[in-house]
PDB file of N, CA and C in Angstrom:
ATOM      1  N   UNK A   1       0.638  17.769  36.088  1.00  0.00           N
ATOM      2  CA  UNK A   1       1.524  18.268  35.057  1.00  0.00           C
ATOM      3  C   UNK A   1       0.915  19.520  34.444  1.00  0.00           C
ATOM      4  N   UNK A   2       1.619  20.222  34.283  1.00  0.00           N
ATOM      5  CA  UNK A   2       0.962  21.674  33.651  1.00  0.00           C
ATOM      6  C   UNK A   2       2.135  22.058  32.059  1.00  0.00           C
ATOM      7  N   UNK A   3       1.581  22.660  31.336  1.00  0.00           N
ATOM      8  CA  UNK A   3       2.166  23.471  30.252  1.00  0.00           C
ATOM      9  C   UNK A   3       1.119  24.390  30.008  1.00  0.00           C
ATOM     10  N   UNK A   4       1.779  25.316  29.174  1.00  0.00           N
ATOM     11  CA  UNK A   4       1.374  27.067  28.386  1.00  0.00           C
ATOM     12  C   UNK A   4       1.353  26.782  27.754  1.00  0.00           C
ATOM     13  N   UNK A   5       0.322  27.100  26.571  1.00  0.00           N
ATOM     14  CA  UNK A   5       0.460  27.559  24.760  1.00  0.00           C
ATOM     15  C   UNK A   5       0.474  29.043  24.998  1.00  0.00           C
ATOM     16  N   UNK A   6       1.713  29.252  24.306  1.00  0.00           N
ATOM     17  CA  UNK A   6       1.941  30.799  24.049  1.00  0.00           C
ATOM     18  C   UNK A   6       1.529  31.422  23.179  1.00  0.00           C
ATOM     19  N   UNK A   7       0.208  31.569  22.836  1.00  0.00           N
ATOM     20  CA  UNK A   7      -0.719  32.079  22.330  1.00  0.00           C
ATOM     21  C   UNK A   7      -2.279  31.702  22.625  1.00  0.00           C
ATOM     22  N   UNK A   8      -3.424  32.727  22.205  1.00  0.00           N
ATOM     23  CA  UNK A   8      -4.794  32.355  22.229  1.00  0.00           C
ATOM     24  C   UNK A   8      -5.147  31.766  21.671  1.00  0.00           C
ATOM     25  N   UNK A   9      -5.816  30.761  21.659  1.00  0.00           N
ATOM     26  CA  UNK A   9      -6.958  30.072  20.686  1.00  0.00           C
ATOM     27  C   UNK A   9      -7.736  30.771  19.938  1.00  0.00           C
ATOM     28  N   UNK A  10      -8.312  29.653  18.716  1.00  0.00           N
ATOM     29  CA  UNK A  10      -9.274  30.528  18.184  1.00  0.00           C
ATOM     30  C   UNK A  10     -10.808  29.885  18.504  1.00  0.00           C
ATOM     31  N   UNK A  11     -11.339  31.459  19.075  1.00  0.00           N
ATOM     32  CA  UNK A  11     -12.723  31.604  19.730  1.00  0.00           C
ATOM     33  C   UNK A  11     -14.004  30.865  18.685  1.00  0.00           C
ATOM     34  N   UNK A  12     -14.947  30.484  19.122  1.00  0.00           N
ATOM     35  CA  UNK A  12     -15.833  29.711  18.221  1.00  0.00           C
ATOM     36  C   UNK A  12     -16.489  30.821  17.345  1.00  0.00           C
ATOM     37  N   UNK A  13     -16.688  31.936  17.253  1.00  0.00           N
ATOM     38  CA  UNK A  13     -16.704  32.811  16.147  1.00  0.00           C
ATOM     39  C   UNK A  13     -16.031  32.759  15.354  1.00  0.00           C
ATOM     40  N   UNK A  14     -14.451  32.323  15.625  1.00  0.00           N
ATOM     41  CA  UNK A  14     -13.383  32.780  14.513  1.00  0.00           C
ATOM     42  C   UNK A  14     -13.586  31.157  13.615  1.00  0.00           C
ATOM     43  N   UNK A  15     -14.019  30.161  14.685  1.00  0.00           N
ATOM     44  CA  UNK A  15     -14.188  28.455  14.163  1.00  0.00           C
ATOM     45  C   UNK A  15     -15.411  28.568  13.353  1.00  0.00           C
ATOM     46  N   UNK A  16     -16.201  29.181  13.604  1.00  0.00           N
ATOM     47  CA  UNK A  16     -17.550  29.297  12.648  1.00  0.00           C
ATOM     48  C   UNK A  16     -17.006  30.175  11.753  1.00  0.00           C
ATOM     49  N   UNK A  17     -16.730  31.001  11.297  1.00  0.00           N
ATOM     50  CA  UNK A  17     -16.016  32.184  10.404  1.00  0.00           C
ATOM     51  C   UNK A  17     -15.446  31.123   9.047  1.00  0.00           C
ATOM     52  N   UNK A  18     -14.504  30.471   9.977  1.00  0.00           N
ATOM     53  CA  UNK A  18     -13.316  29.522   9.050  1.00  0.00           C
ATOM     54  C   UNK A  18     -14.205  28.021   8.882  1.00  0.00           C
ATOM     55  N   UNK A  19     -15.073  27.889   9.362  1.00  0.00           N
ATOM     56  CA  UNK A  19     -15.781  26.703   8.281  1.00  0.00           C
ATOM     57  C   UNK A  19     -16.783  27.318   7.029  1.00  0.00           C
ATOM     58  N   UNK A  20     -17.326  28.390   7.907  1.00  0.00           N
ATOM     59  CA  UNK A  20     -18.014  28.656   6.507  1.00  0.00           C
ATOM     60  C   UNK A  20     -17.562  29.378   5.119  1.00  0.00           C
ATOM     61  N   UNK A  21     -16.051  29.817   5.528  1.00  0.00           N
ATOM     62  CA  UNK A  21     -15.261  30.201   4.461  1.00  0.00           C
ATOM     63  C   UNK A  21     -15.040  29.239   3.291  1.00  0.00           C
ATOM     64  N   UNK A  22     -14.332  28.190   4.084  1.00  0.00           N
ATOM     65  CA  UNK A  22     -13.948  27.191   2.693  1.00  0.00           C
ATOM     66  C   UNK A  22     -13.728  26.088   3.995  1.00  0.00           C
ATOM     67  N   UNK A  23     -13.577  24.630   3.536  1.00  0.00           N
ATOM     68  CA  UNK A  23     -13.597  23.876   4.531  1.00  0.00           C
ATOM     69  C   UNK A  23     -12.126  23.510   4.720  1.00  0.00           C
ATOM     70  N   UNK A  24     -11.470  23.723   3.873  1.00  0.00           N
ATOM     71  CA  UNK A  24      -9.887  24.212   4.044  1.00  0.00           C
ATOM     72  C   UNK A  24      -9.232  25.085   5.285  1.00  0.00           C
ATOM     73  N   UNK A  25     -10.383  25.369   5.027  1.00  0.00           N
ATOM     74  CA  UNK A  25     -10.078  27.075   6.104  1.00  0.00           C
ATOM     75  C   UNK A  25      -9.790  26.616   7.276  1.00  0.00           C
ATOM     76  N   UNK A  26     -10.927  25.772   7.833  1.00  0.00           N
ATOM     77  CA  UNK A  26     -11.117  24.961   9.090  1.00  0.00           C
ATOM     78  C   UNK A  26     -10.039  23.812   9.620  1.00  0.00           C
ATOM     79  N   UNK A  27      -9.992  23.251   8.356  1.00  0.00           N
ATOM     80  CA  UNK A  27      -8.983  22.243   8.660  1.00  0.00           C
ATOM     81  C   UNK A  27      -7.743  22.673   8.306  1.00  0.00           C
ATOM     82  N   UNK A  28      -7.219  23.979   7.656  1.00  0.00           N
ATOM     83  CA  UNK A  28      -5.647  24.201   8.472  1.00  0.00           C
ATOM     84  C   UNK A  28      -5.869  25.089  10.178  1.00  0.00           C
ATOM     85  N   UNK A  29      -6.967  25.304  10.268  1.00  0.00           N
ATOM     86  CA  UNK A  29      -6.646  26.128  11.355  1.00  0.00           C
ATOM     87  C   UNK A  29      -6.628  24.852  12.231  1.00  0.00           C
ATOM     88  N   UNK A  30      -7.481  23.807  12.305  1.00  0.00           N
ATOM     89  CA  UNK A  30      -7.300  22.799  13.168  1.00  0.00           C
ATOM     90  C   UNK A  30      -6.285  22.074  13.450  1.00  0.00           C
ATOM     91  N   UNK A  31      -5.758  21.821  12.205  1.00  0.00           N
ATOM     92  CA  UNK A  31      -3.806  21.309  12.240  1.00  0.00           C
ATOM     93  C   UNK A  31      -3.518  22.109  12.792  1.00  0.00           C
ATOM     94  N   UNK A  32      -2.869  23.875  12.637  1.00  0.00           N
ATOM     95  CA  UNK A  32      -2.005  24.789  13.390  1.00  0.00           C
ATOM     96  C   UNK A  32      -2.268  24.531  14.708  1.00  0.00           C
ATOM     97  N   UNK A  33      -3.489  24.481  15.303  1.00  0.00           N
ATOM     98  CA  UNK A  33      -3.720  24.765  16.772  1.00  0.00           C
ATOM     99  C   UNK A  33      -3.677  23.573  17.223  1.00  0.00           C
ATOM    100  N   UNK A  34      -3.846  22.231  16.737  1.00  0.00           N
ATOM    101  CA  UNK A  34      -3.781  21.406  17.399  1.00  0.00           C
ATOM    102  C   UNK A  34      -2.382  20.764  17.103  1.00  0.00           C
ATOM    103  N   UNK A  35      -1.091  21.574  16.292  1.00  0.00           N
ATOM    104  CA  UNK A  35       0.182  21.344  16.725  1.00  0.00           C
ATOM    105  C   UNK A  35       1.138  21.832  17.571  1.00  0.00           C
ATOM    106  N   UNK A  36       0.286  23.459  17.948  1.00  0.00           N
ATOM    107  CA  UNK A  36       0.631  24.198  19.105  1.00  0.00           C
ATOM    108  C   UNK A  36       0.788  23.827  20.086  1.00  0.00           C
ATOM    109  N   UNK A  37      -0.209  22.924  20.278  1.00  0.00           N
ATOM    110  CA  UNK A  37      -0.956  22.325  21.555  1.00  0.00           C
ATOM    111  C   UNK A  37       0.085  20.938  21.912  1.00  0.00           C
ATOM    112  N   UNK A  38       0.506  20.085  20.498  1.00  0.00           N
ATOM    113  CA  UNK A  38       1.108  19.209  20.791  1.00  0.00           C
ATOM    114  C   UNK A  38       1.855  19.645  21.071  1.00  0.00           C
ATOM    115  N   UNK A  39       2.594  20.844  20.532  1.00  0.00           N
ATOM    116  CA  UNK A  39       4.148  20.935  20.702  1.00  0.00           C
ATOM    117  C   UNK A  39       4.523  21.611  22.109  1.00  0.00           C
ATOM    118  N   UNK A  40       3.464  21.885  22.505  1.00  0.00           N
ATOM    119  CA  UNK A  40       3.735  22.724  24.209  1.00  0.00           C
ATOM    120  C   UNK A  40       4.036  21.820  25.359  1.00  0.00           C
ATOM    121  N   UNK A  41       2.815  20.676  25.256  1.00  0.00           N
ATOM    122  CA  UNK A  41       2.889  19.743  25.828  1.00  0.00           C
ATOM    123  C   UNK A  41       3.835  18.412  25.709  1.00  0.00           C
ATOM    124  N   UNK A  42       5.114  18.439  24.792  1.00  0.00           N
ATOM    125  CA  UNK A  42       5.353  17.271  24.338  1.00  0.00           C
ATOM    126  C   UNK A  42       6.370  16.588  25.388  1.00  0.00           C
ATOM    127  N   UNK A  43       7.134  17.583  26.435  1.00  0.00           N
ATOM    128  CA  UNK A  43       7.452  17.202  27.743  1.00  0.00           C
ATOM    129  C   UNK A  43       6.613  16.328  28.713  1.00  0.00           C
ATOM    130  N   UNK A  44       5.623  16.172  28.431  1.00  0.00           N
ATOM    131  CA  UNK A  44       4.673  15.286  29.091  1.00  0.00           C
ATOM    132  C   UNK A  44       4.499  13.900  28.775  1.00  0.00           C
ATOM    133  N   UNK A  45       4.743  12.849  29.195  1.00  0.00           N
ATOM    134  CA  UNK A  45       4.640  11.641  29.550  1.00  0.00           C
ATOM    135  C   UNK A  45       3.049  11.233  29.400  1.00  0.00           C
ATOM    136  N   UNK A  46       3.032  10.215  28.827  1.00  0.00           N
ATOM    137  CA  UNK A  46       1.801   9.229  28.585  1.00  0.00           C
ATOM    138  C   UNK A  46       0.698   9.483  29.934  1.00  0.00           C
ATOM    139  N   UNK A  47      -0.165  10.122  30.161  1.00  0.00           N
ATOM    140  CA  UNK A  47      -1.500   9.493  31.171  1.00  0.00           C
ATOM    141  C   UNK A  47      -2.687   9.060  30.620  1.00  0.00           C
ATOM    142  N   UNK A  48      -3.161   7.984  31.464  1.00  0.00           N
ATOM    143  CA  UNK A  48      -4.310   7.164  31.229  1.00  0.00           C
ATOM    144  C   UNK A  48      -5.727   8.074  31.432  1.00  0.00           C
ATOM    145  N   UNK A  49      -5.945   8.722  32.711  1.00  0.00           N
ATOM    146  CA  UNK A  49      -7.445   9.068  32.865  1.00  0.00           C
ATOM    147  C   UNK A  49      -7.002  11.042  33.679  1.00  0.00           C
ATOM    148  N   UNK A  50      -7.244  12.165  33.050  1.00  0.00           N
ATOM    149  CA  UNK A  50      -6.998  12.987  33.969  1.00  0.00           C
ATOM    150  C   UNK A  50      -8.185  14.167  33.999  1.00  0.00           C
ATOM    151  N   UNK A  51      -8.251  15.196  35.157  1.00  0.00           N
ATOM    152  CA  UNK A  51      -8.857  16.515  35.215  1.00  0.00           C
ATOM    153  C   UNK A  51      -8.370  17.331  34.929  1.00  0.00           C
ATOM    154  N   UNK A  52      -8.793  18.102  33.876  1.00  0.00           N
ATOM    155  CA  UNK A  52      -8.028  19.407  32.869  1.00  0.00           C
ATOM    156  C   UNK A  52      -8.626  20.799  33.607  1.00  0.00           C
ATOM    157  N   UNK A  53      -7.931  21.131  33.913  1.00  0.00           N
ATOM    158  CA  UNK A  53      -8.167  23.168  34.306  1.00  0.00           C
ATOM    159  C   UNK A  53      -7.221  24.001  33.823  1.00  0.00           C
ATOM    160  N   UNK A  54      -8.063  24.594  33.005  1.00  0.00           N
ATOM    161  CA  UNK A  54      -7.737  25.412  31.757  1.00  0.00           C
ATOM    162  C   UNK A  54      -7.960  26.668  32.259  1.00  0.00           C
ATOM    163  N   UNK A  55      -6.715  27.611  32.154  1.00  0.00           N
ATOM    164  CA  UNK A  55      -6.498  29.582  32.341  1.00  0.00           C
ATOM    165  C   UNK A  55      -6.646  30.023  31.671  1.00  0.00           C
ATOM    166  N   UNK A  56      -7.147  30.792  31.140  1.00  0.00           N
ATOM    167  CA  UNK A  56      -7.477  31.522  29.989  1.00  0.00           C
ATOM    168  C   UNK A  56      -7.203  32.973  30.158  1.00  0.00           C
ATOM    169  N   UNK A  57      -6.033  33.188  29.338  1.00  0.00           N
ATOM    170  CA  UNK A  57      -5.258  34.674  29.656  1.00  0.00           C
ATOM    171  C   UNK A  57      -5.516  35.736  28.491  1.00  0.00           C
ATOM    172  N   UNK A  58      -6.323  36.456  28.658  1.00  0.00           N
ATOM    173  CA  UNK A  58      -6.640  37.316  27.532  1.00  0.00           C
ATOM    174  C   UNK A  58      -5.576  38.321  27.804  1.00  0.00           C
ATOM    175  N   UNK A  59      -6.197  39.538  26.464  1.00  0.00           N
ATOM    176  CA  UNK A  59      -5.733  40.571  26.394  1.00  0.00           C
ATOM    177  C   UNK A  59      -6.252  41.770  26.795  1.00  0.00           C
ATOM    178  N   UNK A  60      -8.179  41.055  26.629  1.00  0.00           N
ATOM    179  CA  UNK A  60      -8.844  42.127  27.189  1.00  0.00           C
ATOM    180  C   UNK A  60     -10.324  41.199  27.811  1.00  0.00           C
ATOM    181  N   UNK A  61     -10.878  41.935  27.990  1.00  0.00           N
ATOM    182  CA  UNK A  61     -12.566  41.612  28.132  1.00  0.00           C
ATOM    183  C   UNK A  61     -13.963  41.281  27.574  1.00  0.00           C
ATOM    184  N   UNK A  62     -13.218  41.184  26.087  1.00  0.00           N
ATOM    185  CA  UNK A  62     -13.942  41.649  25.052  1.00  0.00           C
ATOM    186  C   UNK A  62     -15.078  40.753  24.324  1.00  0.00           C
ATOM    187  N   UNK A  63     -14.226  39.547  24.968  1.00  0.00           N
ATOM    188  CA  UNK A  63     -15.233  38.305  23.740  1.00  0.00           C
ATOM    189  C   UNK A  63     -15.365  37.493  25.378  1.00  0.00           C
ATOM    190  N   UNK A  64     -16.636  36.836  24.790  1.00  0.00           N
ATOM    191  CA  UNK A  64     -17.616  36.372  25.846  1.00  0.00           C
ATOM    192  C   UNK A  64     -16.424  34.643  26.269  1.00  0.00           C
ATOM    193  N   UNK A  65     -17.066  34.408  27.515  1.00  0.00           N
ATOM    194  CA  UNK A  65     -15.963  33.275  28.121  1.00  0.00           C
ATOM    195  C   UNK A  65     -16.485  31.901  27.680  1.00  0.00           C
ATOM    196  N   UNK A  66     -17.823  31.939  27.203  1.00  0.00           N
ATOM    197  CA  UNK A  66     -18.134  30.344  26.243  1.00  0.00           C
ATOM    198  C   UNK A  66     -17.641  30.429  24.692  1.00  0.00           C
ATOM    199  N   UNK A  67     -17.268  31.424  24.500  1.00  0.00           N
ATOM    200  CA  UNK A  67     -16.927  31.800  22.721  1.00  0.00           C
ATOM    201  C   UNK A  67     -15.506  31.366  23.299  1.00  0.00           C
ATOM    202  N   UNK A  68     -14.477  32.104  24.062  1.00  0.00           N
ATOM    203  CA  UNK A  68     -13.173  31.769  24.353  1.00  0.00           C
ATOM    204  C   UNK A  68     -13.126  30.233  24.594  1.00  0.00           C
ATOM    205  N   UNK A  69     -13.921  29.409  25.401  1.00  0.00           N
ATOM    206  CA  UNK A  69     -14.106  28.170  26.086  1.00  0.00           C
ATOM    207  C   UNK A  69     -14.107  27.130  24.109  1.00  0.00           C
ATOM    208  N   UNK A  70     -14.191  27.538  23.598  1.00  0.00           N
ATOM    209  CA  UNK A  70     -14.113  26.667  22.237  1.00  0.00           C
ATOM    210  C   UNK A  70     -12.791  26.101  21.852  1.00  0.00           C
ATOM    211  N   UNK A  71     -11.736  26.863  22.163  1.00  0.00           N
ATOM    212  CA  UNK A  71     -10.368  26.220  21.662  1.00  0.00           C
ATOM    213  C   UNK A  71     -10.160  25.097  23.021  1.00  0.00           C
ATOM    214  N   UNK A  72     -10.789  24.296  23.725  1.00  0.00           N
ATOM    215  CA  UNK A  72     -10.694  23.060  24.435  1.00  0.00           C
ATOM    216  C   UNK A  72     -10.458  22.247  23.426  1.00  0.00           C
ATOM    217  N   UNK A  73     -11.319  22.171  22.333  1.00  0.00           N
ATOM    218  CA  UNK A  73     -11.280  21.199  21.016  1.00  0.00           C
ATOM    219  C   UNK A  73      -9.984  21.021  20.726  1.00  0.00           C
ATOM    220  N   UNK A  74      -8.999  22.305  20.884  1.00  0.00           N
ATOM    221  CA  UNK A  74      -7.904  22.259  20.043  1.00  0.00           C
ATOM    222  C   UNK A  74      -6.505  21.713  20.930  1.00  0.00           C
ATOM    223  N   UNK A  75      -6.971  22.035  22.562  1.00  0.00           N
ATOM    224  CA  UNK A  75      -6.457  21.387  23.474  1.00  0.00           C
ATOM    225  C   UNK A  75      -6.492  19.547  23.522  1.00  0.00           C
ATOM    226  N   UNK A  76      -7.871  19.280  23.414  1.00  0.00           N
ATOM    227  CA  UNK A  76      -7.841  17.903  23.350  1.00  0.00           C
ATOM    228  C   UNK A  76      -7.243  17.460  22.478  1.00  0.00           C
ATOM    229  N   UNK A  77      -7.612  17.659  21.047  1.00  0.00           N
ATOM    230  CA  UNK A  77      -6.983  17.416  19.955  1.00  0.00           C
ATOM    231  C   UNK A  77      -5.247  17.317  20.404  1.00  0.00           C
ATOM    232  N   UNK A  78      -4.911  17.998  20.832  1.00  0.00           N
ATOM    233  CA  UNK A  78      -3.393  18.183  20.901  1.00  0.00           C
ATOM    234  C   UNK A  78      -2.997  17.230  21.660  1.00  0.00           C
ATOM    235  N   UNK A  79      -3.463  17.156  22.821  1.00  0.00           N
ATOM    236  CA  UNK A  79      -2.912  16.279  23.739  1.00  0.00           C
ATOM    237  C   UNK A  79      -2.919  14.615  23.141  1.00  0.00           C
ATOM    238  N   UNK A  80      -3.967  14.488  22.398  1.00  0.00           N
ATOM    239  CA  UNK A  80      -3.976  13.151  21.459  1.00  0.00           C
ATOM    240  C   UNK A  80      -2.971  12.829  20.547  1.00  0.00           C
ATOM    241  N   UNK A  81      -2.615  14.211  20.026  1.00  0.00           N
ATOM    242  CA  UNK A  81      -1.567  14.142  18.909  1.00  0.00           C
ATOM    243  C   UNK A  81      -0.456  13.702  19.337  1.00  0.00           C
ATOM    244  N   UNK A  82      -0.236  14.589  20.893  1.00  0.00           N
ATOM    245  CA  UNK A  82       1.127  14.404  21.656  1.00  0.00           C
ATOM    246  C   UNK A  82       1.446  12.864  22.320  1.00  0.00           C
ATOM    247  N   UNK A  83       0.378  12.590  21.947  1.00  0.00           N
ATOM    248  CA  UNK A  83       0.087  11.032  22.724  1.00  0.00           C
ATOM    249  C   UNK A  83       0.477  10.841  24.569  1.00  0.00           C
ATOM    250  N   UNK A  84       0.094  12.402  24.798  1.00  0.00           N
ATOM    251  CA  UNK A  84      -0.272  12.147  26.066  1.00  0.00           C
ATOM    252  C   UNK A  84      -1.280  11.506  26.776  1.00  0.00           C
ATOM    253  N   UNK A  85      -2.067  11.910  25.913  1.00  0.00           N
ATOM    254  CA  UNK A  85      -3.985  10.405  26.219  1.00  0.00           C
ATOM    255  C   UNK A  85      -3.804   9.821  24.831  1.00  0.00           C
ATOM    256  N   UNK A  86      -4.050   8.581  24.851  1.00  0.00           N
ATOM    257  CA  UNK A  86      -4.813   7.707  23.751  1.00  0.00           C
ATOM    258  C   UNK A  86      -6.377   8.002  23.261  1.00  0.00           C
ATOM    259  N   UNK A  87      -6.750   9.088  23.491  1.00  0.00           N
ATOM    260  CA  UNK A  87      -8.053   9.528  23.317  1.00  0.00           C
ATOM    261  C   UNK A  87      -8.720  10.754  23.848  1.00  0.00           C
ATOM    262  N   UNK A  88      -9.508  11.276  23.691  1.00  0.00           N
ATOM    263  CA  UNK A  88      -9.758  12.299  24.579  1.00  0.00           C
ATOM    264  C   UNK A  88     -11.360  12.011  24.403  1.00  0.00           C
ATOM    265  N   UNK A  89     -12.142  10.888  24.663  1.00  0.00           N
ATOM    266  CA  UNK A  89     -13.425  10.475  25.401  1.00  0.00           C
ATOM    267  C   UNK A  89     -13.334  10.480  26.828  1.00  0.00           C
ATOM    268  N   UNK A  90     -14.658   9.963  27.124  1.00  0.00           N
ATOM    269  CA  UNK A  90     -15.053   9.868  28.472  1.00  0.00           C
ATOM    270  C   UNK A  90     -14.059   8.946  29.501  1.00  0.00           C
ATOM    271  N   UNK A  91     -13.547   8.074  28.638  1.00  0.00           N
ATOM    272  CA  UNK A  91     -12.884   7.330  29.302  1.00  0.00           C
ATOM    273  C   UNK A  91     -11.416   7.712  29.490  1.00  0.00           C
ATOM    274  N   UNK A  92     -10.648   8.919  28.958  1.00  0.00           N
ATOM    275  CA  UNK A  92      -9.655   9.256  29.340  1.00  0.00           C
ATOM    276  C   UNK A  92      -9.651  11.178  29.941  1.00  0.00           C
ATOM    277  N   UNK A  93     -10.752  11.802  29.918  1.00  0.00           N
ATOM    278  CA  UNK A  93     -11.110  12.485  30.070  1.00  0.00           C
ATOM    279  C   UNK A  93     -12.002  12.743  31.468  1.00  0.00           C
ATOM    280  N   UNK A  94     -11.810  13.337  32.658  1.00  0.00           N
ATOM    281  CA  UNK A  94     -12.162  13.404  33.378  1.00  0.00           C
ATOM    282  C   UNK A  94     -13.263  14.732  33.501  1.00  0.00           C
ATOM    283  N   UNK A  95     -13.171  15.759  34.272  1.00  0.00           N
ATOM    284  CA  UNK A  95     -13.835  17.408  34.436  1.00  0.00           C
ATOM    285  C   UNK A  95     -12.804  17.998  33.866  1.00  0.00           C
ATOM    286  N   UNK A  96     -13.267  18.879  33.262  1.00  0.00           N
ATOM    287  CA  UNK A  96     -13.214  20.155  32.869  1.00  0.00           C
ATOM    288  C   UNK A  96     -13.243  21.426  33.697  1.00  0.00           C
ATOM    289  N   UNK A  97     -12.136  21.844  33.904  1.00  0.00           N
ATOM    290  CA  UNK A  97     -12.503  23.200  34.796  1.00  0.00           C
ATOM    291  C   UNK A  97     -11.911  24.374  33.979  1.00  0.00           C
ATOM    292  N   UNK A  98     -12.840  25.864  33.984  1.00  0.00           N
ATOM    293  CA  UNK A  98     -12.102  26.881  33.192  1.00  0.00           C
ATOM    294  C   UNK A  98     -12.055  28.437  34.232  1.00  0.00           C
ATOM    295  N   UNK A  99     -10.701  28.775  33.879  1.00  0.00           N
ATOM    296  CA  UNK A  99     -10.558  30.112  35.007  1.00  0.00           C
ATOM    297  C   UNK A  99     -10.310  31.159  33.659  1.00  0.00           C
ATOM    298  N   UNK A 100     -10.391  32.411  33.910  1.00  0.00           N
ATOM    299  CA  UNK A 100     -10.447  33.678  32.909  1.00  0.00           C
ATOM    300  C   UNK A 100      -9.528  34.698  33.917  1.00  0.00           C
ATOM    301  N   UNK A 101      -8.792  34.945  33.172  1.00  0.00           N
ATOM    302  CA  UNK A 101      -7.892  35.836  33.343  1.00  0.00           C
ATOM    303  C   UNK A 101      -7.782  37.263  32.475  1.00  0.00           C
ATOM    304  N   UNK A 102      -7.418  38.372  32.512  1.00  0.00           N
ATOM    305  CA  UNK A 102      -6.770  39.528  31.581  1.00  0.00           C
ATOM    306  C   UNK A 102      -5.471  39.580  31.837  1.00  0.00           C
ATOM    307  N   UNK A 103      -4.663  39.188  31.039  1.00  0.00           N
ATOM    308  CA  UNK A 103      -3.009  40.079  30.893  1.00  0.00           C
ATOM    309  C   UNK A 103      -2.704  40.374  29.536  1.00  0.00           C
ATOM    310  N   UNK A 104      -2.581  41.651  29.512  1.00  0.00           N
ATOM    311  CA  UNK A 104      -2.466  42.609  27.890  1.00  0.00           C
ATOM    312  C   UNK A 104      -1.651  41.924  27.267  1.00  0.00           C
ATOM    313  N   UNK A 105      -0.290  41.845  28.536  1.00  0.00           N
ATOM    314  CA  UNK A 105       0.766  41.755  27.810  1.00  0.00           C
ATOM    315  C   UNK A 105       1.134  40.399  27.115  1.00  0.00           C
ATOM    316  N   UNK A 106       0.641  39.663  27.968  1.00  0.00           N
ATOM    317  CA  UNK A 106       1.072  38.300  27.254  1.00  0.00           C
ATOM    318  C   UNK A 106       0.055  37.507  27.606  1.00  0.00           C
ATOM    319  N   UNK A 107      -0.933  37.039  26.740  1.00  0.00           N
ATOM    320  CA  UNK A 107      -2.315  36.460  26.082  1.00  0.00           C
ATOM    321  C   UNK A 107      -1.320  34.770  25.992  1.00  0.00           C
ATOM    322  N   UNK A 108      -2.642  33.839  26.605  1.00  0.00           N
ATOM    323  CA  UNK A 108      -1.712  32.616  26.593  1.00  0.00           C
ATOM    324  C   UNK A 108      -3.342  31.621  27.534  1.00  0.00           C
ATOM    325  N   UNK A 109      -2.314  30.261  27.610  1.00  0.00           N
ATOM    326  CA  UNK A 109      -3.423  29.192  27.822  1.00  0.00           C
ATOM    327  C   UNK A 109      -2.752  28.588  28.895  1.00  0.00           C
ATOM    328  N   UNK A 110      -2.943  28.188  30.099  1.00  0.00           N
ATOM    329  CA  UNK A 110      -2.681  27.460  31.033  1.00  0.00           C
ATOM    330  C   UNK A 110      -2.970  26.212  31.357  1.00  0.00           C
ATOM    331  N   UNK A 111      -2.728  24.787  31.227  1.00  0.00           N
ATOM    332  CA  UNK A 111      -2.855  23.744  31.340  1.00  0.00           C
ATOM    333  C   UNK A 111      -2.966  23.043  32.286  1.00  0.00           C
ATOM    334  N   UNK A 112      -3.708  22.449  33.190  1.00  0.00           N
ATOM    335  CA  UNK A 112      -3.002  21.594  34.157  1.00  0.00           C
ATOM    336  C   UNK A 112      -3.603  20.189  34.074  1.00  0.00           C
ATOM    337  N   UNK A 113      -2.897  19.028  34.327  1.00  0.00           N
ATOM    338  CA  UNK A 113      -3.206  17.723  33.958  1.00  0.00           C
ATOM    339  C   UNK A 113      -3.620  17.041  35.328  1.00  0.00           C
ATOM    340  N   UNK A 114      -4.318  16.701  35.977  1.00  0.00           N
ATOM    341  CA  UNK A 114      -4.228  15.789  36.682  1.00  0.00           C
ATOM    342  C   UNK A 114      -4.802  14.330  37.080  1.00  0.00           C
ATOM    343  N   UNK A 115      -3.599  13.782  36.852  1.00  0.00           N
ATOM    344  CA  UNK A 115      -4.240  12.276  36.625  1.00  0.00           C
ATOM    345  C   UNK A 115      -5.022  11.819  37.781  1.00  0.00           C
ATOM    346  N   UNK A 116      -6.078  10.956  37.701  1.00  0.00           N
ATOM    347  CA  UNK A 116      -7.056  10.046  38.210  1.00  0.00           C
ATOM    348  C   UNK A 116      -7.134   8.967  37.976  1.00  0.00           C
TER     349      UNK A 116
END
């Protein structure tokens, strides 16, 4: 199963930025992104155990690919919300795979689910 969030995440600079602002800060950005996330995915049906490979579509080149690799948090988070997994531990969570992309024009997140 695959879905898009039509937009970027926010990079673990911008997550360190917004905790040490106010702790408010952190926790609306964590609601927004992790309702994005639900709401992209909410066509998706309940799975028990899957392998996530994640696209990562920038705009440019600019910020390093483990700083980008931080909004996973906001992916998992989501998919929990959506109650597509009952969890996002070891036990419903399989590998992790991440690909990097540039497209100017339209900056975005690629999903793919596959159950195990």
């Amino acid at each position: 199963m695959n879905f898009i969030i039509q937009a970027t995440l926010p990079t673990m600079n911008e997550i360190i930025d917004a905790s040490k602002s106010h702790w408010s800060v952190y926790r609306k950005m964590k609601e927004d992104y992790t309702n994005l996330v639900a709401w992209s995915c909410k066509h998706i049906g309940p799975m028990s155990r899957v392998n996530i490979l994640i696209t990562w579509y920038m705009k440019d080149k600019r910020q390093d690919k483990d700083n980008i690799m931080a909004g996973t948090k906001f992916i998992l988070d989501g998919l929990v919300a959506s109650h597509v997994l009952k969890n996002d531990g070891w036990k419903e969570i399989g590998d992790i795979h991440h690909s990097f992309r540039v497209d100017k024009k339209k900056p975005r997140v690629h999903v793919q689910l596959i159950e195990i």
